[in-house]
N, C-alpha and C. Protein backbone atom coordinates (compact mmCIF):
# COMPACT_ATOMS: atom_id res chain seq x y z
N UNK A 1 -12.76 -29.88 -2.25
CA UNK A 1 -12.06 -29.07 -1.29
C UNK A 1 -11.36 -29.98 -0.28
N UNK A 2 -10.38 -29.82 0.13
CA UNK A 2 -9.37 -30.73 0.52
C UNK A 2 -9.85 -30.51 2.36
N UNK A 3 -9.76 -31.18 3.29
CA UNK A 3 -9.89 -30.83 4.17
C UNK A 3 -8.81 -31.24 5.33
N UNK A 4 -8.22 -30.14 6.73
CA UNK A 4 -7.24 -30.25 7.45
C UNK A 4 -6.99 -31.65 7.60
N UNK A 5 -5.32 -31.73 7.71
CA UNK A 5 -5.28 -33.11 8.59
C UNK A 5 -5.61 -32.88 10.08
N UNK A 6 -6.05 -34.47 10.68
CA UNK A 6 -6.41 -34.21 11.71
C UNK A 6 -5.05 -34.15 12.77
N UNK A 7 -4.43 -34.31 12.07
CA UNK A 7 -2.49 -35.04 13.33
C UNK A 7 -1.89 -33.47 13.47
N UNK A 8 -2.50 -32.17 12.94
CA UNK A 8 -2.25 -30.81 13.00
C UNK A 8 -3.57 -30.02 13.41
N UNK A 9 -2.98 -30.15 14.79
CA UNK A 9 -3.96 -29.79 15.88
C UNK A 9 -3.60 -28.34 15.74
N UNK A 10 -4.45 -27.32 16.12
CA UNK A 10 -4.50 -25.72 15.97
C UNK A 10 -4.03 -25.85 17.94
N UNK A 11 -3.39 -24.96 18.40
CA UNK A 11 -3.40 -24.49 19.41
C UNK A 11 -2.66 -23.03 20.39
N UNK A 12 -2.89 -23.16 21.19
CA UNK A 12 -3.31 -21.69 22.15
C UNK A 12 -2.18 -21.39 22.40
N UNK A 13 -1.24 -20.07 22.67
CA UNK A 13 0.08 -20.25 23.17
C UNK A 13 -0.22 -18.76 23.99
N UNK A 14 -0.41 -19.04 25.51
CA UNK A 14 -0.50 -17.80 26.38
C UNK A 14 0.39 -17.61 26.90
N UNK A 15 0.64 -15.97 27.25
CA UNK A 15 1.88 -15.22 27.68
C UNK A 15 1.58 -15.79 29.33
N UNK A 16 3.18 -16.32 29.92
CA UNK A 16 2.89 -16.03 31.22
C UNK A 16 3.11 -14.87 31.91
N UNK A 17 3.50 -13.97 31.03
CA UNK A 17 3.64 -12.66 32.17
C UNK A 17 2.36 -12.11 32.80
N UNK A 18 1.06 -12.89 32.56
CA UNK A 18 0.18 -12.48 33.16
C UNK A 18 -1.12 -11.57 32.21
N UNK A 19 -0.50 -11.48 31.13
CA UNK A 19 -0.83 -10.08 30.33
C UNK A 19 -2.54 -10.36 29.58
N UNK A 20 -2.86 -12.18 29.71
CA UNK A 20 -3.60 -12.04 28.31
C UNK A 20 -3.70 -12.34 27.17
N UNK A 21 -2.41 -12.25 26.36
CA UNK A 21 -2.09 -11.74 25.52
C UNK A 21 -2.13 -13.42 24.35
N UNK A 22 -2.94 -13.78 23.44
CA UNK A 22 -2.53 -14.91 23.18
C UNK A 22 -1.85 -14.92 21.55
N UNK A 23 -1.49 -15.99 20.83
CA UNK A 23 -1.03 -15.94 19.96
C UNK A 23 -1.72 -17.33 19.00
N UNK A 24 -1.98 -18.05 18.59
CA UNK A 24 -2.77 -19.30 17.67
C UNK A 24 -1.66 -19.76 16.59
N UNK A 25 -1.09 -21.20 16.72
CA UNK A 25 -0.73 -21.75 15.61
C UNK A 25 -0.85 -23.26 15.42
N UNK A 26 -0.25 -24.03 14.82
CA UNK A 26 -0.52 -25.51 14.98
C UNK A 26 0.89 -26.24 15.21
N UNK A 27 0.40 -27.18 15.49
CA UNK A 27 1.78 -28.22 15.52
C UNK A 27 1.65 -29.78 15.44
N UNK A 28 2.47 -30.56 14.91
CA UNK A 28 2.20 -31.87 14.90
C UNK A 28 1.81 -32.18 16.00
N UNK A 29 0.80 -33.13 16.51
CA UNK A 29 0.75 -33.93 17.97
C UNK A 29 1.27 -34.99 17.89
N UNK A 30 1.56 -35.56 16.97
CA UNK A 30 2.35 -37.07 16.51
C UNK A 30 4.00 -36.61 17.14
N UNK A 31 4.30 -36.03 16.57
CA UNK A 31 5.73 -35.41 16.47
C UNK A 31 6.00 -34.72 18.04
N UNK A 32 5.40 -34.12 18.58
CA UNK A 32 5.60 -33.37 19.85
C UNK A 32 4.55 -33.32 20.79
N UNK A 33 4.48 -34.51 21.27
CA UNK A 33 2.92 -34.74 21.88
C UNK A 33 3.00 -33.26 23.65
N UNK A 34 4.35 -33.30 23.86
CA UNK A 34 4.51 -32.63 24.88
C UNK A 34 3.86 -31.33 24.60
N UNK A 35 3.73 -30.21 25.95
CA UNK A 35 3.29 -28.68 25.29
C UNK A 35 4.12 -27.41 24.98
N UNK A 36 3.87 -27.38 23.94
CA UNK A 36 4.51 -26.01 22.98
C UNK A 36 5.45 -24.77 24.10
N UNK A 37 6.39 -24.29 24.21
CA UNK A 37 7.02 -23.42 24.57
C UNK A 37 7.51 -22.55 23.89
N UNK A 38 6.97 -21.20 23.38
CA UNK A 38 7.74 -20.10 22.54
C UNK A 38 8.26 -18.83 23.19
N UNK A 39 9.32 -18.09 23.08
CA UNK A 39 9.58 -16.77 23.01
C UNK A 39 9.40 -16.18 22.31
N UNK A 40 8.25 -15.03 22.24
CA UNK A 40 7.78 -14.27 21.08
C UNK A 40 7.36 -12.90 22.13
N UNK A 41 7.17 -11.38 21.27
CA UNK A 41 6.91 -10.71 21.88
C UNK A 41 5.48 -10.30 22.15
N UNK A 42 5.19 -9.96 23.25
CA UNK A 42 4.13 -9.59 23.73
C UNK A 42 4.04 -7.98 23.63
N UNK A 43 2.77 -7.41 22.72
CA UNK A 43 2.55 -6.27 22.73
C UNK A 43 2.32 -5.48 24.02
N UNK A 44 1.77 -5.60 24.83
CA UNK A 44 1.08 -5.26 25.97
C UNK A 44 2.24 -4.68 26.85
N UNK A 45 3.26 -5.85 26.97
CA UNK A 45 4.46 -5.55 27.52
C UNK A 45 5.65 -4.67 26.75
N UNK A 46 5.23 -5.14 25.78
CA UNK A 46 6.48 -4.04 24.47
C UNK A 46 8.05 -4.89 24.90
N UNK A 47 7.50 -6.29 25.36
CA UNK A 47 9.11 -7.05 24.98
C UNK A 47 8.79 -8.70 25.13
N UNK A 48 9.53 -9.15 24.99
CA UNK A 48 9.75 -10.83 24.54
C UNK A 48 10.02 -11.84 25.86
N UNK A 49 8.97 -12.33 26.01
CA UNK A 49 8.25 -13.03 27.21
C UNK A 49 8.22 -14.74 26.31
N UNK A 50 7.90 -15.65 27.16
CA UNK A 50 7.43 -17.00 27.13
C UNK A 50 6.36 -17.19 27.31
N UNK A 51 6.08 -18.02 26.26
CA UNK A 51 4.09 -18.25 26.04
C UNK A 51 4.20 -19.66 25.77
N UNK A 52 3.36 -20.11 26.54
CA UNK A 52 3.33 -21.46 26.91
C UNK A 52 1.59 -21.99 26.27
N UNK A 53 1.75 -23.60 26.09
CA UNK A 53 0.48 -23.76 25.38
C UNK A 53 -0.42 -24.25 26.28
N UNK A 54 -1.44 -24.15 25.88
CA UNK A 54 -2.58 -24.05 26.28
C UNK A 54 -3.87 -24.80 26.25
N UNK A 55 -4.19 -25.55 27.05
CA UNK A 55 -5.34 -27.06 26.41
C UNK A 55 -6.56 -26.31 26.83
């Protein structure tokens, strides 16, 4: 059974609108050591907010 690389770190991406609301994916840390910034929608709110990552 093959097991994860370790250079694809899993991490947290929380809504700042305050809501809660989180989302989980990975990303190189080699490649983008800085932290993750997405626009994706937030259910809670019922629209498309910035979710920022999360240590």
């Amino acid at each position: 059974m093959a097991t994860r690389n370790e250079l694809r770190g899993i991490v947290k991406l929380r809504s700042t609108a305050g809501t809660g609301y989180t989302y989980m994916t990975t990303k190189n840390r080699r490649n983008s050591p800085d932290r993750l910034v997405m626009r994706k929608f937030d259910p809670r709110l019922r629209e498309v907010v910035e979710f920022r990552e999360e240590r």
